[in-house]
Protein backbone atom coordinates (compact mmCIF):
# COMPACT_ATOMS: atom_id res chain seq x y z
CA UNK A 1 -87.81 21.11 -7.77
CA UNK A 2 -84.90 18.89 -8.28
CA UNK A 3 -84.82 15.41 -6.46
CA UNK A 4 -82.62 15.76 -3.57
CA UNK A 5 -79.67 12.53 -4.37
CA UNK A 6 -78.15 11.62 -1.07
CA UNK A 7 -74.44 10.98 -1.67
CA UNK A 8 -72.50 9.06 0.89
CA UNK A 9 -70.18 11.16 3.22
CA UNK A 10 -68.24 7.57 4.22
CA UNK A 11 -64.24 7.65 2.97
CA UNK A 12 -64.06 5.10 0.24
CA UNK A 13 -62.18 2.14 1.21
CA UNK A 14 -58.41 1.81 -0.45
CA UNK A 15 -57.74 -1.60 -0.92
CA UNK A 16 -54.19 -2.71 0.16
CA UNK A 17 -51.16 -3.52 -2.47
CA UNK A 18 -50.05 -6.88 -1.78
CA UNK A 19 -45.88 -6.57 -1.31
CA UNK A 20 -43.66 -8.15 -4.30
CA UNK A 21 -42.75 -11.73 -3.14
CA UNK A 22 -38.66 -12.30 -3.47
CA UNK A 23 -38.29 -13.96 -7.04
CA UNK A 24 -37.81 -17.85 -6.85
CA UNK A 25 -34.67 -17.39 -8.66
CA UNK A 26 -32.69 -14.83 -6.64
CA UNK A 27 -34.14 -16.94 -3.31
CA UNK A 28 -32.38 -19.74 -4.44
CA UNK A 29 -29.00 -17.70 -5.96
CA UNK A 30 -28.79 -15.80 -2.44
CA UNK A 31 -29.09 -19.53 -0.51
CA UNK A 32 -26.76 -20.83 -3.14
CA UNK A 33 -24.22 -17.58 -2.33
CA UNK A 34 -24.41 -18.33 1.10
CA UNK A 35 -23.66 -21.90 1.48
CA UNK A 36 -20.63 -21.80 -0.98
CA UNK A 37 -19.47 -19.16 1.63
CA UNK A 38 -20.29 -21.47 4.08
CA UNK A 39 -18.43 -23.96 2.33
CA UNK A 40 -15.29 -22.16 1.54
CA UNK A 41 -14.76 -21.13 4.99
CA UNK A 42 -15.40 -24.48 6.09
CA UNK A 43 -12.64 -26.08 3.31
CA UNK A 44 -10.25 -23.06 4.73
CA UNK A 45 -10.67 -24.05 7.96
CA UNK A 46 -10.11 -28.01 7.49
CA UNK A 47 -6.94 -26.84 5.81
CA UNK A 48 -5.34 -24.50 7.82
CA UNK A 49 -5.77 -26.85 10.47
CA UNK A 50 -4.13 -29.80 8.11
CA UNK A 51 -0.91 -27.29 7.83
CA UNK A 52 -1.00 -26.49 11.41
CA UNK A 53 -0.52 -30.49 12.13
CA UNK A 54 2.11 -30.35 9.43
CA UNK A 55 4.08 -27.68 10.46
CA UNK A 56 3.82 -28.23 14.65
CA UNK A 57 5.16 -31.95 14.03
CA UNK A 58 8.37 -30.34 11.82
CA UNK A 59 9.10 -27.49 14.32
CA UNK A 60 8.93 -29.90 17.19
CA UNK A 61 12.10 -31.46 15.77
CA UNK A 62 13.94 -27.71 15.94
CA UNK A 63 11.37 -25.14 17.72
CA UNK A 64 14.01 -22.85 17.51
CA UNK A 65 13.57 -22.05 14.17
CA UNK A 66 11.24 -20.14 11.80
CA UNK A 67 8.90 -22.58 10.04
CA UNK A 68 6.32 -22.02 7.51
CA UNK A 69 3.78 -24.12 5.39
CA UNK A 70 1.23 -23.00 2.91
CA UNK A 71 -0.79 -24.38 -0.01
CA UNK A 72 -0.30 -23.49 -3.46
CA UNK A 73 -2.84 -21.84 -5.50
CA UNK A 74 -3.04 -24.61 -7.54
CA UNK A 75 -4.26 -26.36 -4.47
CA UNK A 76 -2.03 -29.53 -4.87
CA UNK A 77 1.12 -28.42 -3.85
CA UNK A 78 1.84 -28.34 -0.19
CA UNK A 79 5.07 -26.40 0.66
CA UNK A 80 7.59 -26.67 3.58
CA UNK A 81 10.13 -23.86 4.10
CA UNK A 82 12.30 -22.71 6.99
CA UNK A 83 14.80 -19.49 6.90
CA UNK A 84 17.75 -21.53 7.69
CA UNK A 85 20.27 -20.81 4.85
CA UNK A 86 16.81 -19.51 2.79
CA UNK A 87 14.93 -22.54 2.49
CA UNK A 88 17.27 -25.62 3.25
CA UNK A 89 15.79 -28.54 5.49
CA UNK A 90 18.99 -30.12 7.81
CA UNK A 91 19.44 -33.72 7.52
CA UNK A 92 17.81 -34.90 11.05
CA UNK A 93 14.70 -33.24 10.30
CA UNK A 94 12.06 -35.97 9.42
CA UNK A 95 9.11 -35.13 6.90
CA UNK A 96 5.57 -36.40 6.14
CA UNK A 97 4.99 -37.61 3.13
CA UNK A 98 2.79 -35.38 0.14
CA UNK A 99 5.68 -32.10 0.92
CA UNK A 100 7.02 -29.79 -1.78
CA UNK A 101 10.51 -28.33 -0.15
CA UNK A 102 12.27 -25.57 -1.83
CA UNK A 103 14.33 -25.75 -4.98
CA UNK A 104 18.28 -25.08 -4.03
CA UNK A 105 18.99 -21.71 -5.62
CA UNK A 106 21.01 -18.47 -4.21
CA UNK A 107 18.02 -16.03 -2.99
CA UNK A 108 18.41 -12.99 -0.50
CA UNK A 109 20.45 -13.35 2.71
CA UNK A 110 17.68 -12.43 5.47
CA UNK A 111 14.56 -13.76 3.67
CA UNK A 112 11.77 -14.29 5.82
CA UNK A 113 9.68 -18.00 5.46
CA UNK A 114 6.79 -15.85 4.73
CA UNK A 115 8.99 -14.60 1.65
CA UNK A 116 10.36 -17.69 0.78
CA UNK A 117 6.61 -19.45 0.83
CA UNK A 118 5.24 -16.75 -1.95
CA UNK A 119 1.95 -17.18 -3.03
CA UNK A 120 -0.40 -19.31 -1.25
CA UNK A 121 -4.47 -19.58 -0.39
CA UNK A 122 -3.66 -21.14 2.63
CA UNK A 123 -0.52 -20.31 5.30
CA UNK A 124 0.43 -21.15 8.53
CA UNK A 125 3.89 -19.97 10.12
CA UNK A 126 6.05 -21.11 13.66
CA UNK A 127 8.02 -18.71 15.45
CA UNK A 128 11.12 -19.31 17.30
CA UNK A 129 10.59 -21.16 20.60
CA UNK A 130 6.52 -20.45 19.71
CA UNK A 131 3.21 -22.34 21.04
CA UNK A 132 3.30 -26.35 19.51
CA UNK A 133 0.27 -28.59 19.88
CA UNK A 134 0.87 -31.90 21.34
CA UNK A 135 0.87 -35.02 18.89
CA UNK A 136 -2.33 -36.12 18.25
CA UNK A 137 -3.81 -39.43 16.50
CA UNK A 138 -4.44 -37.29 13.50
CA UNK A 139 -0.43 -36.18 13.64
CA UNK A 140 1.14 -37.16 9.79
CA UNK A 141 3.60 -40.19 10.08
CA UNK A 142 6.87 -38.78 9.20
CA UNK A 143 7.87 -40.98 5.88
CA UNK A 144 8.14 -38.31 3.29
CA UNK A 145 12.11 -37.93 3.96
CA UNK A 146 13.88 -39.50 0.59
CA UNK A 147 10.63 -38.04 -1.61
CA UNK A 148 10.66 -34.07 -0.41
CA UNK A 149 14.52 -34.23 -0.39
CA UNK A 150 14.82 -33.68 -4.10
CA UNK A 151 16.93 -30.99 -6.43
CA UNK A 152 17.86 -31.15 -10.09
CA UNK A 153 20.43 -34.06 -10.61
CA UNK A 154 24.50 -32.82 -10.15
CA UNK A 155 26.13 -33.82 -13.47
CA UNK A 156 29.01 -36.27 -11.72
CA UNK A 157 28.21 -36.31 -8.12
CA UNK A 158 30.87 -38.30 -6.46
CA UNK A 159 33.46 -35.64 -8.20
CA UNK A 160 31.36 -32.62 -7.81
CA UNK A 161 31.38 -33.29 -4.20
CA UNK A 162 35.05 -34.40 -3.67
CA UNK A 163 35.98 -31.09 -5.47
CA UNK A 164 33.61 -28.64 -3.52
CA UNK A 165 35.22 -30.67 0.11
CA UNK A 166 38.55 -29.97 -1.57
CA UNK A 167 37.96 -26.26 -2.08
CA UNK A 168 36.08 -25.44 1.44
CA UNK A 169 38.97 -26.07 4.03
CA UNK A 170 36.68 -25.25 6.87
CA UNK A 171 35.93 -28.59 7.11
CA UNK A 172 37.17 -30.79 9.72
CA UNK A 173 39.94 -32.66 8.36
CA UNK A 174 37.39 -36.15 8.71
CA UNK A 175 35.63 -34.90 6.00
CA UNK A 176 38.60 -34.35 3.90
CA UNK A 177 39.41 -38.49 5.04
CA UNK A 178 36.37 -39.98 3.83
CA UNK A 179 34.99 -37.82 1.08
CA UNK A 180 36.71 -40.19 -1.53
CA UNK A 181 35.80 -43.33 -0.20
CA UNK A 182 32.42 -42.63 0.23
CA UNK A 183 32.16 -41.32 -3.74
CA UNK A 184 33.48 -44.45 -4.60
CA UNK A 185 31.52 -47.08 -2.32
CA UNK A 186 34.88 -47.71 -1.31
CA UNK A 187 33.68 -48.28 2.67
CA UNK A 188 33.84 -46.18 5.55
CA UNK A 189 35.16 -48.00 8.52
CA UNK A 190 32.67 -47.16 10.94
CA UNK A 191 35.03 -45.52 13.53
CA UNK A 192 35.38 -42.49 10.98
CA UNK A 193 31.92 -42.84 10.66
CA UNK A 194 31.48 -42.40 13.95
CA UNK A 195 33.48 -39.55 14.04
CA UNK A 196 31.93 -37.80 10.96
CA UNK A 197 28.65 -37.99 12.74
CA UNK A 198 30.49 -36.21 15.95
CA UNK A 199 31.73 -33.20 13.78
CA UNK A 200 28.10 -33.26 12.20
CA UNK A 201 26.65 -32.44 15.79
CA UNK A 202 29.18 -29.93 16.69
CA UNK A 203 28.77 -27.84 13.57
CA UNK A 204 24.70 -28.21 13.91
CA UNK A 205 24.71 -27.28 17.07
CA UNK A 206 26.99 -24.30 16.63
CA UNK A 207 24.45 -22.87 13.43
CA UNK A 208 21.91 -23.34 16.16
CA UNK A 209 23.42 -21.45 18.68
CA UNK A 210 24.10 -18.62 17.03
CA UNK A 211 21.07 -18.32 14.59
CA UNK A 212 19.66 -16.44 13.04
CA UNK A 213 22.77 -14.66 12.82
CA UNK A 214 24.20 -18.25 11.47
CA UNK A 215 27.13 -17.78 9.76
CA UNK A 216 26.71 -19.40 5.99
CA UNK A 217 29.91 -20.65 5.79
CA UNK A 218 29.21 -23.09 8.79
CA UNK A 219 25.75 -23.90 7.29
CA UNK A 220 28.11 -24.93 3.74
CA UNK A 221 30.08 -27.29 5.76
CA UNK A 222 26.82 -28.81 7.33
CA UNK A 223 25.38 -29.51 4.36
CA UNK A 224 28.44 -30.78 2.57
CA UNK A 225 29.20 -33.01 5.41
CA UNK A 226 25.37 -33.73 5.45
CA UNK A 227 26.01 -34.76 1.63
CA UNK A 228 28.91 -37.08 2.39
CA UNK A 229 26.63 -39.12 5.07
CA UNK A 230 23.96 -39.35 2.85
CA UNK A 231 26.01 -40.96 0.52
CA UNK A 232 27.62 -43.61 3.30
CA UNK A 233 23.95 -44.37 3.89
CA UNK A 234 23.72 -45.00 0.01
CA UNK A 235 21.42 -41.91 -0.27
CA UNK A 236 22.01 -40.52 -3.70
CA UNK A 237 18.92 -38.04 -3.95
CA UNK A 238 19.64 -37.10 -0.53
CA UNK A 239 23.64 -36.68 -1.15
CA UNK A 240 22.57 -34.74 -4.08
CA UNK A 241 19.96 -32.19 -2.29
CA UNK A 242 22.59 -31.16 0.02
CA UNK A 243 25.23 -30.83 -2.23
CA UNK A 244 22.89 -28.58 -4.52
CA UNK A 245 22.17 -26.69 -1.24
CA UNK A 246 25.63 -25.76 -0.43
CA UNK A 247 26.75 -24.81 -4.30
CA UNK A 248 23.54 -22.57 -4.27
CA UNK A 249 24.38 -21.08 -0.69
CA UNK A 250 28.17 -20.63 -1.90
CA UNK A 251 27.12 -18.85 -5.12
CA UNK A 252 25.20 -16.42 -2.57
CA UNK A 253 28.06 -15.55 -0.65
CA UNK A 254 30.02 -14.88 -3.61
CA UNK A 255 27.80 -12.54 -5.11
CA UNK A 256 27.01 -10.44 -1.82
């Protein structure tokens, strides 16, 4: 008779797999994703706030109009725009310093500012009569005037200007009066001065009124008498931004 060979009836015990432990390598890559997320958001953040503080102490000077600032992909250039005339900033507006404005050239009648900014990683925009934050100790100074005021140099200013004054009879007659003198550093007595600053006020404060249906016309002679007080002041670049501004906005109406 065979030896009886008692086999054990108890389930044999499985051992357990131990789970695959996340790779070093993609621990650290996925950390590393995360915090340059982290990062970029934050550096968004910081700079949309930076434009805010630009743009709320502009539009405090005029709330009434459509303002827009936004940095350029090449993240250097900061750029100011309003829709008034399609891009042109009016004399009494104060800048900070480190601004890009837009070139003077004829572009489409009823451009938005978020059309005339283009392409930008950062944007921030102020509506008409919109929400402004009160000035704050980080608020920019407002020294960038004579530096963002700038447009390719008018061959022959002084005569460029005295011509275009000629040809726009719109004008008020002051303008007409002092255009030469001022061209030539002749002197302008300060009564007429006085005066040219009056008409200056009226015709602002009738583009105001009436924008954004602004007629261009009455924009032209702001910025041409805008041209002739920059040059009383002895402010060539400035004399010369307008002056490009009002060729460029003539050239639009011609061509509409």
């Amino acid at each position: 008779m065979s030896p009886v060979v008692n086999k054990s009836t108890a389930p044999a015990t499985t051992q357990a797999q131990p789970s695959n432990p996340t790779p070093p390598l993609a621990s650290a890559t996925a950390a590393a994703t995360t915090g340059a997320a982290a990062g970029d958001t934050s550096r968004r953040a910081a700079e949309q706030q930076r434009l805010r503080r630009i743009l709320d102490t502009v539009a405090r000077q005029e709330p009434g109009l459509s303002w827009a600032a936004g940095l350029r992909d090449n993240g250097q250039t900061t750029l100011l725009v309003t829709d008034l005339a399609s891009g042109w900033i009016p004399p009494h507006i104060r800048l900070p310093a480190h601004i890009t404005l837009l070139e003077p050239a004829p572009r489409r009648r009823h451009a938005t500012v978020t059309d005339l900014l283009g392409t930008t990683t950062v944007a921030a925009a102020h509506h008409p009569h919109g929400y402004l934050s009160q000035p704050d100790p980080d608020t920019p100074a407002l020294t960038g005037d004579r530096t963002a005021r700038i447009a390719p140099t008018i061959d022959e200013l002084g005569p460029t200007l005295v011509e275009t004054v000629r040809r726009h009879d719109t004008l008020p007659r002051i303008a007409q009066a002092v255009v030469v003198a001022a061209t030539r550093n002749y002197g302008v007595p300060d009564n007429e001065t006085d005066l040219l600053h009056h008409k200056t006020t009226e015709i602002h404060q009738a583009v105001l009124t009436t924008y954004p249906n602004h007629d261009i016309a009455t924009v032209v002679d702001w910025m041409l008498l805008a041209a002739i007080n920059a040059l009383i002041a002895g402010d060539q670049s400035g004399a010369n931004y307008h002056l490009a501004w009002a060729i460029a906005a003539i050239s639009t109406r011609r061509s509409r």
